[in-house]
Protein backbone atom coordinates (compact mmCIF):
# COMPACT_ATOMS: atom_id res chain seq x y z
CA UNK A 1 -35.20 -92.58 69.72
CA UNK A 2 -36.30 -92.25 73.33
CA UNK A 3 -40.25 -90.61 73.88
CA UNK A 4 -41.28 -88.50 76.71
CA UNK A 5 -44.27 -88.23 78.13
CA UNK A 6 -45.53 -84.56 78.12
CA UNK A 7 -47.82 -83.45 80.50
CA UNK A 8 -50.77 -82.96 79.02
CA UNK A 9 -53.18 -79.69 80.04
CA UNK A 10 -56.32 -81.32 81.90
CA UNK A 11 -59.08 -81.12 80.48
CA UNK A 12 -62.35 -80.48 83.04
CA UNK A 13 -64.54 -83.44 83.10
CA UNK A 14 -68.16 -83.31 82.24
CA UNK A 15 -68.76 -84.55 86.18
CA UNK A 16 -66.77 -81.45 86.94
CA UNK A 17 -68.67 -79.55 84.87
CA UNK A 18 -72.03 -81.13 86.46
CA UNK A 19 -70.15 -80.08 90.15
CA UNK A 20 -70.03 -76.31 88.98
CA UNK A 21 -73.51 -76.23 87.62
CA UNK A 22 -74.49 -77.62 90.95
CA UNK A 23 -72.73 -75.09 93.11
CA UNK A 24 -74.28 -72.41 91.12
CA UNK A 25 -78.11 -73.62 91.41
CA UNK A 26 -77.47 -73.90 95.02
CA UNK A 27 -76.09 -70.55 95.17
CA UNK A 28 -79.01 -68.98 93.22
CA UNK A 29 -81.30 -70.56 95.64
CA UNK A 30 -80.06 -69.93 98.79
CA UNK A 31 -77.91 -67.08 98.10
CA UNK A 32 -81.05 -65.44 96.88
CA UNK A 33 -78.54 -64.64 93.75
CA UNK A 34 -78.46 -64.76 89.99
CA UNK A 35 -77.90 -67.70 88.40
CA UNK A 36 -75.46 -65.65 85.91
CA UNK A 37 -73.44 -64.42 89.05
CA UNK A 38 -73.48 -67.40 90.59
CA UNK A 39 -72.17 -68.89 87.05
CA UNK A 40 -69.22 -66.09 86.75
CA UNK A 41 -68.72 -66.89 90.58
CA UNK A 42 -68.45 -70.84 90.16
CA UNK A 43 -66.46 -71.43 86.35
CA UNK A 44 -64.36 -68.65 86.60
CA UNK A 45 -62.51 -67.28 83.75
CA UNK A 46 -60.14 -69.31 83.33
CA UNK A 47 -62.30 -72.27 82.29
CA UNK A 48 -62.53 -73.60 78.96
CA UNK A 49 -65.21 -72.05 77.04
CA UNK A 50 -66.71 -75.85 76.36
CA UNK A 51 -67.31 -76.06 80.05
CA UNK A 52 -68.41 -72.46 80.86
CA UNK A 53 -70.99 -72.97 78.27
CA UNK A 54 -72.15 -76.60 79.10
CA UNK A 55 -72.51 -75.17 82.81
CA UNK A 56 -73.97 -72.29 81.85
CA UNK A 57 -76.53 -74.09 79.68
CA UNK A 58 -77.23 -76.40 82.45
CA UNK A 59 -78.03 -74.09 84.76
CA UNK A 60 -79.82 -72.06 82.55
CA UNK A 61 -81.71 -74.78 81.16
CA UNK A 62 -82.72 -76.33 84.71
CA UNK A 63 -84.21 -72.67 85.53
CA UNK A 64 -86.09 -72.52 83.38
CA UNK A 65 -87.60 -75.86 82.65
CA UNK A 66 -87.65 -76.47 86.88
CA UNK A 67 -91.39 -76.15 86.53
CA UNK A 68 -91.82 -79.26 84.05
CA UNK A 69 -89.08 -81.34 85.72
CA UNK A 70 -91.12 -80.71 89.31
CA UNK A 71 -93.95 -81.90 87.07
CA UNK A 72 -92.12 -85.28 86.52
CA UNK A 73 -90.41 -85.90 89.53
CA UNK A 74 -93.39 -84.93 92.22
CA UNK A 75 -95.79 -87.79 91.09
CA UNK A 76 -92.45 -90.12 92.12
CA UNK A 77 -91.19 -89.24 95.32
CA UNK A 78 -93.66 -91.94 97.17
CA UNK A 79 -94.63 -90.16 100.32
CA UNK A 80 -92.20 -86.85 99.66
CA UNK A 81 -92.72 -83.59 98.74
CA UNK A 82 -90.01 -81.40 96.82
CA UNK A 83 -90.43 -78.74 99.54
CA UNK A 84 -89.18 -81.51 102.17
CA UNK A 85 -86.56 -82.85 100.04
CA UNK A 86 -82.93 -81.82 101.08
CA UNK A 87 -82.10 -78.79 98.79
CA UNK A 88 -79.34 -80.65 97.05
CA UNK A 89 -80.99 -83.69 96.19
CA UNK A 90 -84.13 -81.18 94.76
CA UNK A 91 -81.61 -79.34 92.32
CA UNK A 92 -79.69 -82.69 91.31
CA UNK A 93 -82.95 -83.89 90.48
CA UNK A 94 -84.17 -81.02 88.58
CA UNK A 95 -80.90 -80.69 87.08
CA UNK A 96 -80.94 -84.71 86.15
CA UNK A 97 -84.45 -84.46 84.29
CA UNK A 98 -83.55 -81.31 82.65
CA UNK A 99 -80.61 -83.24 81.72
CA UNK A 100 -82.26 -86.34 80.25
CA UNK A 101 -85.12 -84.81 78.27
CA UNK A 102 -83.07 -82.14 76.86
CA UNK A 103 -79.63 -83.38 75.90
CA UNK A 104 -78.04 -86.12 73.64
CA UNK A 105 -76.23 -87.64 77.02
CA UNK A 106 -77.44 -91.61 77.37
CA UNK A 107 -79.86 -91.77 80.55
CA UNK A 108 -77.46 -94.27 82.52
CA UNK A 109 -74.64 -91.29 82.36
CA UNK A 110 -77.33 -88.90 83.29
CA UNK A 111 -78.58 -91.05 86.43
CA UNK A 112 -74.86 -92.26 87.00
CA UNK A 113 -73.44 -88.75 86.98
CA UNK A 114 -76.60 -87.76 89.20
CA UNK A 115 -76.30 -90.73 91.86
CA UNK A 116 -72.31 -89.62 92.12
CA UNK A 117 -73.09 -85.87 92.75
CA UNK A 118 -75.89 -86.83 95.51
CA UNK A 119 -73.44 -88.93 97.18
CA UNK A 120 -70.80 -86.37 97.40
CA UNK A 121 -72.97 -83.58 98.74
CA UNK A 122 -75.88 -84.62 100.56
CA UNK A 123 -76.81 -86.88 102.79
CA UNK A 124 -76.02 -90.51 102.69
CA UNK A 125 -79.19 -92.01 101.26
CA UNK A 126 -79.40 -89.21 98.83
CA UNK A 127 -77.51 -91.57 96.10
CA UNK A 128 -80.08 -94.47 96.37
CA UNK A 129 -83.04 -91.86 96.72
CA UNK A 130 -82.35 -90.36 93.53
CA UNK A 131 -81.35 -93.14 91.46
CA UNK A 132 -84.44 -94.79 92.40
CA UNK A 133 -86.72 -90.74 91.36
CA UNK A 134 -84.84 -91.26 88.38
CA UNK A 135 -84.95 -94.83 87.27
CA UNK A 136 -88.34 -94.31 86.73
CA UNK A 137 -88.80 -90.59 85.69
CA UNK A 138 -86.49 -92.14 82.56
CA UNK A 139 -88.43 -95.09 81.76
């Protein structure tokens, strides 16, 4: 009997997932736009509806508990203010503590995932920077 491999439909990873919910929170803040737009705009319909409604969840969810995360990041920036942070490193921070007090997902994966997206889109001490905020904002 000989097997074959069949290609397999990819599934979107939760990191890509994390990248869309991103996108859209910047969007909504410096777009001046809705985060539901700016969810519609970023997924897309042809996502699956796991991911459409983990991102939209996310984004939702880091909305609306932004004041309470800026609550528990602020006291840790050491010398920063979130209104002189880089805009990116802000949301993945406010994302990241939404993230970690209300989800199931471990801490490390939280501040792993977190540390990767700061990397990719902001500057280049962003991934130390906020690996360091959130070290401590989980202990």
């Amino acid at each position: 009997m000989r097997w074959a491999l069949v290609p397999r439909k990819r599934m979107p990873s939760r990191r890509h997932a994390r990248e869309l919910a991103l996108q859209a929170l910047y969007g909504a803040e410096i777009g001046h736009r809705a985060a539901s737009e700016m969810i519609d705009e970023t997924v897309g319909t042809s996502a699956a509806a796991d991911t459409r409604v983990f991102v939209r969840d996310l984004v939702l969810g880091t909305l609306e508990n932004a004041a309470e995360s800026d609550a528990i990041i602020a006291p840790l920036l050491e010398g920063w203010t979130l209104d002189r942070l880089p805009t990116i490193d802000r949301i993945v921070l406010r994302m990241s503590v939404f993230e970690l007090n209300h989800s199931s997902t471990p801490s490390p994966v939280v501040i792993n995932e977190a540390v990767e997206l700061a990397k990719k889109f902001s500057t280049e001490d962003s991934g130390r920077f906020v690996n360091g905020v959130l070290a401590r904002a989980a202990s």
